[in-house]
PDB file of N, CA and C in Angstrom:
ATOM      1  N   UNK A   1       8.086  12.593  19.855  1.00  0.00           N
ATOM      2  CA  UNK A   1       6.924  11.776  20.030  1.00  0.00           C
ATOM      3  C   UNK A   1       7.251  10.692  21.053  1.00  0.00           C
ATOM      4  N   UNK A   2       6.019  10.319  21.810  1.00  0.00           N
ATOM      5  CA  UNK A   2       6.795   9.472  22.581  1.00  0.00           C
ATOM      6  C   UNK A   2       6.836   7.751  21.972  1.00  0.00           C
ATOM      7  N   UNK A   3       7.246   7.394  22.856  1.00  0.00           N
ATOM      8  CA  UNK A   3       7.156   5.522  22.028  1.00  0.00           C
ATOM      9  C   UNK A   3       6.876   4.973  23.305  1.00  0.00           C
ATOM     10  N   UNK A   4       6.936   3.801  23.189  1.00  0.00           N
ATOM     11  CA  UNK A   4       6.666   2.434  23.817  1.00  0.00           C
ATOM     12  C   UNK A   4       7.132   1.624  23.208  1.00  0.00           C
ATOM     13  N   UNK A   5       7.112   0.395  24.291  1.00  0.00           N
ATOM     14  CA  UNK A   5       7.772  -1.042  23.780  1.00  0.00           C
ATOM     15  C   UNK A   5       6.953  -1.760  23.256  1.00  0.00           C
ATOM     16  N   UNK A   6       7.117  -2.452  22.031  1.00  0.00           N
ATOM     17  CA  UNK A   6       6.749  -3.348  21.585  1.00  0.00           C
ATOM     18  C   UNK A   6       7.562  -4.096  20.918  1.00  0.00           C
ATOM     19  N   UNK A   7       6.879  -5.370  21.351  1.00  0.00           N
ATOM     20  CA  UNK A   7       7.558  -6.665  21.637  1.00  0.00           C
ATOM     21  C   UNK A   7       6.668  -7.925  20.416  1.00  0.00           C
ATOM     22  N   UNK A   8       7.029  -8.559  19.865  1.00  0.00           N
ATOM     23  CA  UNK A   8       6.790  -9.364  19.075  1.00  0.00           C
ATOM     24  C   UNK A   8       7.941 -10.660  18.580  1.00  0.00           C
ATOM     25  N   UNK A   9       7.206 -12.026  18.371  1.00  0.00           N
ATOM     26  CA  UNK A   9       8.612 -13.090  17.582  1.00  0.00           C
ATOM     27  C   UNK A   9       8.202 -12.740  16.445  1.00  0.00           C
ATOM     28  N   UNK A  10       9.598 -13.080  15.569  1.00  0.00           N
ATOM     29  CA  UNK A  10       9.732 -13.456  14.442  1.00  0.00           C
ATOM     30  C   UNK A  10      10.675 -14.445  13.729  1.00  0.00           C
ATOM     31  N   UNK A  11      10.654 -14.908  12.986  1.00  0.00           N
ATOM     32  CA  UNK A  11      11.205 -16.174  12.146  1.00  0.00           C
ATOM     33  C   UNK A  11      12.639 -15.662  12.478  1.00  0.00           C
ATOM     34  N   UNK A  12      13.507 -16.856  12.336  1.00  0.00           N
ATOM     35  CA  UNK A  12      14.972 -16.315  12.921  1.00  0.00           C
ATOM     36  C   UNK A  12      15.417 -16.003  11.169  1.00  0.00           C
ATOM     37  N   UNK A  13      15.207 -16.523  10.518  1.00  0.00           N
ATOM     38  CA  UNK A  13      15.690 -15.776   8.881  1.00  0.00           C
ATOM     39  C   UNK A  13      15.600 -14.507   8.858  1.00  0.00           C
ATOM     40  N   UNK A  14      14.218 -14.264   9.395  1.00  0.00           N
ATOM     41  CA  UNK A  14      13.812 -12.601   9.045  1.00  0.00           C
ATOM     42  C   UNK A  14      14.685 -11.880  10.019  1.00  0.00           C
ATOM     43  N   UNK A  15      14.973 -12.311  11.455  1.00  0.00           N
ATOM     44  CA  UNK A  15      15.945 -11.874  12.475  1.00  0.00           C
ATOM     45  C   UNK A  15      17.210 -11.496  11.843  1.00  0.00           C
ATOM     46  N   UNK A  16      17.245 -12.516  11.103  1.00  0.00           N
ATOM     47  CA  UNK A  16      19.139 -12.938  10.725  1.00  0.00           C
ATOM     48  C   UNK A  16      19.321 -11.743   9.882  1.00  0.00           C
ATOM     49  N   UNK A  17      18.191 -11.719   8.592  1.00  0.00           N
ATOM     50  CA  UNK A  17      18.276 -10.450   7.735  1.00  0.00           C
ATOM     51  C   UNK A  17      17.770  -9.036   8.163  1.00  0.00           C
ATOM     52  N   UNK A  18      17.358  -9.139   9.241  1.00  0.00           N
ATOM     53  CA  UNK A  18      17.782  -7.542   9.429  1.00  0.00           C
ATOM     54  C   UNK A  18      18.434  -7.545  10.594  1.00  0.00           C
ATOM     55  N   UNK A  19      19.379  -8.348  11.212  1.00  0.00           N
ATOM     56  CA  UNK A  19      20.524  -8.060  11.588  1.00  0.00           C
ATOM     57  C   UNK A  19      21.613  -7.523  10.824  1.00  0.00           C
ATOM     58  N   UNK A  20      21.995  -8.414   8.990  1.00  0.00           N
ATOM     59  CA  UNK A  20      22.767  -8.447   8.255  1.00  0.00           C
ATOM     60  C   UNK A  20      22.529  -6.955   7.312  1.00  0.00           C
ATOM     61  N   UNK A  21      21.393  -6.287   7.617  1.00  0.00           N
ATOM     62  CA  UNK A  21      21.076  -5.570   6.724  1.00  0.00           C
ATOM     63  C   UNK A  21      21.902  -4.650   7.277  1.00  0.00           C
ATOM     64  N   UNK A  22      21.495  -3.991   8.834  1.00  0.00           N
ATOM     65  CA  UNK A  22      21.709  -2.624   9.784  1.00  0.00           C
ATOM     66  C   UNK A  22      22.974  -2.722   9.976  1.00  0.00           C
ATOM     67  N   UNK A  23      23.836  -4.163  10.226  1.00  0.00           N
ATOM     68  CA  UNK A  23      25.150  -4.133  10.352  1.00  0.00           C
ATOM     69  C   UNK A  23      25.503  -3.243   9.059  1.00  0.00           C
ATOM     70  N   UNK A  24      25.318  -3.640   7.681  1.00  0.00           N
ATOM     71  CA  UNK A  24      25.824  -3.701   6.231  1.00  0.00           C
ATOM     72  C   UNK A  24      25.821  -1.936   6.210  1.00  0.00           C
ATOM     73  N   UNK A  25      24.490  -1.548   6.437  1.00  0.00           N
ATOM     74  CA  UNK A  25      23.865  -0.300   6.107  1.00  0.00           C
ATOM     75  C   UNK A  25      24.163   0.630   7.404  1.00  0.00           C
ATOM     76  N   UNK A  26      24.481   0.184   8.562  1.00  0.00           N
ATOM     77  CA  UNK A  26      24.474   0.978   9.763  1.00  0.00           C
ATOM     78  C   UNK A  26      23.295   1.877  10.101  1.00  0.00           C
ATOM     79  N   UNK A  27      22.205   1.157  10.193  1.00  0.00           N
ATOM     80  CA  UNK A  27      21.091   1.577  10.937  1.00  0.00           C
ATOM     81  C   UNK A  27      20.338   0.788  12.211  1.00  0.00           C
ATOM     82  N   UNK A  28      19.895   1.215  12.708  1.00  0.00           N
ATOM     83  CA  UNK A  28      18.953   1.349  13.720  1.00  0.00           C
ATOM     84  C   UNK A  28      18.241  -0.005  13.365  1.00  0.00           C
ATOM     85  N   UNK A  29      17.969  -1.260  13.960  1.00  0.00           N
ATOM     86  CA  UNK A  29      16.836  -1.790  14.073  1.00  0.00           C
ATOM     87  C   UNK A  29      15.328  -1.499  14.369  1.00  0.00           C
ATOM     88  N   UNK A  30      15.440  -0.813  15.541  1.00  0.00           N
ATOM     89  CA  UNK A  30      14.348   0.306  15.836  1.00  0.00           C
ATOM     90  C   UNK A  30      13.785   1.370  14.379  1.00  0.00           C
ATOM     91  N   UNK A  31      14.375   2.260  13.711  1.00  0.00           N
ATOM     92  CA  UNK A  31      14.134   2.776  12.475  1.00  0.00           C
ATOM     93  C   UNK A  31      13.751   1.970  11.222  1.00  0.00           C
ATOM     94  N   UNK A  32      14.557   0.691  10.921  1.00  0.00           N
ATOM     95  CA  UNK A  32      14.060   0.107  10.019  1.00  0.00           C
ATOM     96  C   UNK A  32      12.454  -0.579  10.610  1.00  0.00           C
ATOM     97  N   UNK A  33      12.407  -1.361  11.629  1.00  0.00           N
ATOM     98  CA  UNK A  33      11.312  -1.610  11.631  1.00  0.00           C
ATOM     99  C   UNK A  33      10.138  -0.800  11.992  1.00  0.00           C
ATOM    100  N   UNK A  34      10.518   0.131  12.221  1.00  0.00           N
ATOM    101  CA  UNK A  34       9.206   1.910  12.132  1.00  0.00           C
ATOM    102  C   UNK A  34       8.887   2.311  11.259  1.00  0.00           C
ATOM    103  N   UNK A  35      10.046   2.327  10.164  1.00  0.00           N
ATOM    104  CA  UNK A  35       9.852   2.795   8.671  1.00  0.00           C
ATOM    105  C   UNK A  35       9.095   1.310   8.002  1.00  0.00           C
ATOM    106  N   UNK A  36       9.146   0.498   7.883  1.00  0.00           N
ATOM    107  CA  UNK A  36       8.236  -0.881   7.210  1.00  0.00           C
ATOM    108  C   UNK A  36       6.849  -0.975   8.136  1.00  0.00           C
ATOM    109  N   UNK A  37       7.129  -0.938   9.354  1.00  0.00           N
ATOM    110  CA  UNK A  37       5.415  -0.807   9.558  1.00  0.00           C
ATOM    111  C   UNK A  37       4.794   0.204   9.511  1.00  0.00           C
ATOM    112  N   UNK A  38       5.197   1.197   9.304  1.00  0.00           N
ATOM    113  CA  UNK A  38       4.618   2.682   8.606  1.00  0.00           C
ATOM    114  C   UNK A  38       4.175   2.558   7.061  1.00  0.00           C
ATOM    115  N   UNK A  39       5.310   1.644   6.239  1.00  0.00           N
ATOM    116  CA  UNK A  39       4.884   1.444   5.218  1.00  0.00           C
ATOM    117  C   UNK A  39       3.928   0.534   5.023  1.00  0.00           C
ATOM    118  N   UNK A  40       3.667  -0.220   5.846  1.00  0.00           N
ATOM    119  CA  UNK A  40       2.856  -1.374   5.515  1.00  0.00           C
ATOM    120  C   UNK A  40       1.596  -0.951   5.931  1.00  0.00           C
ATOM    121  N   UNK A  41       1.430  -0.244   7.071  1.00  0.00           N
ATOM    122  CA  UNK A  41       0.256   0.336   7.192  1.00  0.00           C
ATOM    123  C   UNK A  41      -0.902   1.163   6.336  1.00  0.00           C
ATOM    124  N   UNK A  42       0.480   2.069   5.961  1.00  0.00           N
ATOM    125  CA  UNK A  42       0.179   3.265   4.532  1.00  0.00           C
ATOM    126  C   UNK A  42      -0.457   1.946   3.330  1.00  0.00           C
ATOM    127  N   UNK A  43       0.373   0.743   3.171  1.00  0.00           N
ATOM    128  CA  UNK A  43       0.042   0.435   2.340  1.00  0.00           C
ATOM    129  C   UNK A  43      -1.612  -0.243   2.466  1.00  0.00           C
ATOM    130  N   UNK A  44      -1.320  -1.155   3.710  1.00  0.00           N
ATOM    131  CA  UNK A  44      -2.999  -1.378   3.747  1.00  0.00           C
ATOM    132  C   UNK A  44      -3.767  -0.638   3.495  1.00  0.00           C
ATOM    133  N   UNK A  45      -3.865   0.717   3.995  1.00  0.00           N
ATOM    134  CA  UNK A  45      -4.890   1.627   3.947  1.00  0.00           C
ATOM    135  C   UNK A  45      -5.207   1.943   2.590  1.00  0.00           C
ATOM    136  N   UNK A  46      -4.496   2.178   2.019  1.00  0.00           N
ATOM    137  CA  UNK A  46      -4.123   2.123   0.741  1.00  0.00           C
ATOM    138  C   UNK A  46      -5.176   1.325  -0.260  1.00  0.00           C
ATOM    139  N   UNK A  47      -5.235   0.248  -0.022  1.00  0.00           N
ATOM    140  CA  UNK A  47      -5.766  -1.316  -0.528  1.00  0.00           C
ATOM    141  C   UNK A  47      -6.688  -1.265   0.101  1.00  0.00           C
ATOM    142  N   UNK A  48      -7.323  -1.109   1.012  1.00  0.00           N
ATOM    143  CA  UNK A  48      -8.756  -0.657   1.803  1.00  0.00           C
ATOM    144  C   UNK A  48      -9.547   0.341   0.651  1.00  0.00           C
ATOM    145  N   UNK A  49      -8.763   1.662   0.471  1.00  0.00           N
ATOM    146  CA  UNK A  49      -9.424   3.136  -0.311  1.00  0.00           C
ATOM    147  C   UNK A  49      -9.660   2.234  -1.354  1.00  0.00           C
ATOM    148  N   UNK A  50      -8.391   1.496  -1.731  1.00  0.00           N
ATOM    149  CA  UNK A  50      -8.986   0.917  -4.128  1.00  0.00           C
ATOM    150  C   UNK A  50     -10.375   0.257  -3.452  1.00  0.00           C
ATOM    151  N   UNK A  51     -10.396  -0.981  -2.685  1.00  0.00           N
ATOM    152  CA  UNK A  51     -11.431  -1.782  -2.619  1.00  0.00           C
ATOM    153  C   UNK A  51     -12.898  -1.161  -2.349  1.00  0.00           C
ATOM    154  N   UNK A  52     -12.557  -0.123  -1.519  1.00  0.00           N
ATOM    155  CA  UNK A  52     -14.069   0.943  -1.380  1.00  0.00           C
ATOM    156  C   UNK A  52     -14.180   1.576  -2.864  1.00  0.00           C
ATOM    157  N   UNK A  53     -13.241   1.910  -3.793  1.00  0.00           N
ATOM    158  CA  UNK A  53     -13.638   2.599  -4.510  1.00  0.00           C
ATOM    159  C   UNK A  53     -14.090   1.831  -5.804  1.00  0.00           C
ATOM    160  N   UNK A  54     -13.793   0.678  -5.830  1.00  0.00           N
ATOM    161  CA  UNK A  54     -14.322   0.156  -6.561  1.00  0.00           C
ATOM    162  C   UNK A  54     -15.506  -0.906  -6.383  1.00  0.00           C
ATOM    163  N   UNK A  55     -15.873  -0.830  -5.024  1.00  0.00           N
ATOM    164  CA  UNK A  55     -17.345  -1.169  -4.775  1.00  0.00           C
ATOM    165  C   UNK A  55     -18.504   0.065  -4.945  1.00  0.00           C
ATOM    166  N   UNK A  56     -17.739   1.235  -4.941  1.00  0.00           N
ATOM    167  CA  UNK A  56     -18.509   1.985  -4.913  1.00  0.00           C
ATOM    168  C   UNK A  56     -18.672   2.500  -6.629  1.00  0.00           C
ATOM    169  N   UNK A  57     -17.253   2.310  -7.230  1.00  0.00           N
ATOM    170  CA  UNK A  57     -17.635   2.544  -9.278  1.00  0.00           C
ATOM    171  C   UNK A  57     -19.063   2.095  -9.350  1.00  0.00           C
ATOM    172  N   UNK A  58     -18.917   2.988 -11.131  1.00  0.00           N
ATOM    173  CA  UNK A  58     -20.684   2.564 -11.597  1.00  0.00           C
ATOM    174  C   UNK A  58     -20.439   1.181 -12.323  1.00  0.00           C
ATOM    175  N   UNK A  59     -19.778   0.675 -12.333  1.00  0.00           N
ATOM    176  CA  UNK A  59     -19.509  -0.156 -13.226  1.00  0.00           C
ATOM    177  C   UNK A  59     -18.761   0.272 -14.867  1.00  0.00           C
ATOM    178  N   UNK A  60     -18.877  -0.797 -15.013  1.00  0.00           N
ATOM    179  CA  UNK A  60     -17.894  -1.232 -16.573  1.00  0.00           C
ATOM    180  C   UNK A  60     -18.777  -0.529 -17.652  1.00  0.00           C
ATOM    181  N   UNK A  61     -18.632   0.561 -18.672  1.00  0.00           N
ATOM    182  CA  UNK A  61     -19.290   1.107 -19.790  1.00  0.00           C
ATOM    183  C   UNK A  61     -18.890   1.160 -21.170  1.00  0.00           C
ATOM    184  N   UNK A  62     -19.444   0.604 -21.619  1.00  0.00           N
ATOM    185  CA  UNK A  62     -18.412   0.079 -23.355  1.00  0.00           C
ATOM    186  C   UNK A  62     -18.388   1.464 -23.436  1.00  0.00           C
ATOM    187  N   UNK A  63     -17.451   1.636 -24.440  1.00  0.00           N
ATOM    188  CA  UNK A  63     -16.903   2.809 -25.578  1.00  0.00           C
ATOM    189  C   UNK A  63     -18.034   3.412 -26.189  1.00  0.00           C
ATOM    190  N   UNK A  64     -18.815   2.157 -26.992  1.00  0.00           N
ATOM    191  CA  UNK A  64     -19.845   2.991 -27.649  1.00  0.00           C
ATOM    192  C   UNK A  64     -20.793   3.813 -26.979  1.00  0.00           C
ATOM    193  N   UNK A  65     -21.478   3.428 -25.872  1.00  0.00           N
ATOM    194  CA  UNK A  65     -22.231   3.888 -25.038  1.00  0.00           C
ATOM    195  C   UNK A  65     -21.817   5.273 -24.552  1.00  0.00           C
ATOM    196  N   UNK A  66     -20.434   5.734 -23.979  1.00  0.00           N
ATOM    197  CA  UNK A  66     -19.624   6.161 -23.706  1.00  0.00           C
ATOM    198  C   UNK A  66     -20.011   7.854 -24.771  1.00  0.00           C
ATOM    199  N   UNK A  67     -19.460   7.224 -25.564  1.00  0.00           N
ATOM    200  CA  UNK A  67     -19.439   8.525 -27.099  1.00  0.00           C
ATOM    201  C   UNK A  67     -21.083   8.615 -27.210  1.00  0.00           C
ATOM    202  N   UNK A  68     -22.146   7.828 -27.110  1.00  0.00           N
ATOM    203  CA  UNK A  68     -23.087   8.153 -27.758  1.00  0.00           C
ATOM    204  C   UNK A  68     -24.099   8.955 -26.569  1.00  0.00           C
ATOM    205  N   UNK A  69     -23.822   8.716 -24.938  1.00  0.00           N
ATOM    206  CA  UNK A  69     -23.705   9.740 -24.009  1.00  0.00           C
ATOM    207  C   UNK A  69     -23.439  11.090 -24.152  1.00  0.00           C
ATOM    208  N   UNK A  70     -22.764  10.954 -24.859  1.00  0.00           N
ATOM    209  CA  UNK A  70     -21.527  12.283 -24.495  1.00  0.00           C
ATOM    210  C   UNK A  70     -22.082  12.873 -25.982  1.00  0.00           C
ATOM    211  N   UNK A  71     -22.548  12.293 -26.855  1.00  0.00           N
ATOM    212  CA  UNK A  71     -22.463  13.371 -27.661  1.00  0.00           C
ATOM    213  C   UNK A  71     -21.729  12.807 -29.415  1.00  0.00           C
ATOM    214  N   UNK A  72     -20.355  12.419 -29.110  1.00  0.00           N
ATOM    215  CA  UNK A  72     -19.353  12.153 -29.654  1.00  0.00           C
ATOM    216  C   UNK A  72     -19.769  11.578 -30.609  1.00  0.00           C
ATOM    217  N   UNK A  73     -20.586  10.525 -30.607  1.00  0.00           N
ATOM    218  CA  UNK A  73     -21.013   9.239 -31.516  1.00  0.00           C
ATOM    219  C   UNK A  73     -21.582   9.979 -33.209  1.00  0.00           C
ATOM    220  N   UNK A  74     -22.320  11.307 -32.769  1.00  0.00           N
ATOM    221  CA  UNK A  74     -22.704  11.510 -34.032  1.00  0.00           C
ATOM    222  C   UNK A  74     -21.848  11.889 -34.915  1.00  0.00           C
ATOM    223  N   UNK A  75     -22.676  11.960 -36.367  1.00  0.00           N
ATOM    224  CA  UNK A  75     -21.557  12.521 -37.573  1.00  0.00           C
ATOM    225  C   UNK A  75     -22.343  13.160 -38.163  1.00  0.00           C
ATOM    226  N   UNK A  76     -21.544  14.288 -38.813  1.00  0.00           N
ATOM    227  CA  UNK A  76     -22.106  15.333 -39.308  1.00  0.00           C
ATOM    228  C   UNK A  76     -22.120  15.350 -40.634  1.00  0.00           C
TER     229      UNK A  76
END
């Protein structure tokens, strides 16, 4: 696939720790930060789908209502 550069600051803590990490772990700076904004992306999207799907629920339905729908509620 191809790539491009991208370029961004960040806090020198957050610098410092994933310097200390890739040294520790021997990876790629490039990979770790592909793999977290992949995840973070996945994750937004993620949190986008719940929030549509729960604008779109019917709402909240007690129990009783529920069984007496369905059937369940009676006794024989």
């Amino acid at each position: 696939m191809p790539a491009r550069p991208f370029a961004t600051k960040i806090p020198d803590d957050l610098a410092d720790a994933l310097d200390a990490v890739c040294a520790r772990l021997g990876l790629r700076k490039n990979f770790v930060v592909e793999q977290a904004l992949r995840q973070k992306i996945e994750d937004l999207l993620d949190s986008e789908d719940l929030r549509e799907a729960i604008r779109e629920a019917t709402g909240f339905h007690p129990w009783e209502a529920v069984k007496r729908d369905s059937g369940q509620g009676r006794r024989r």
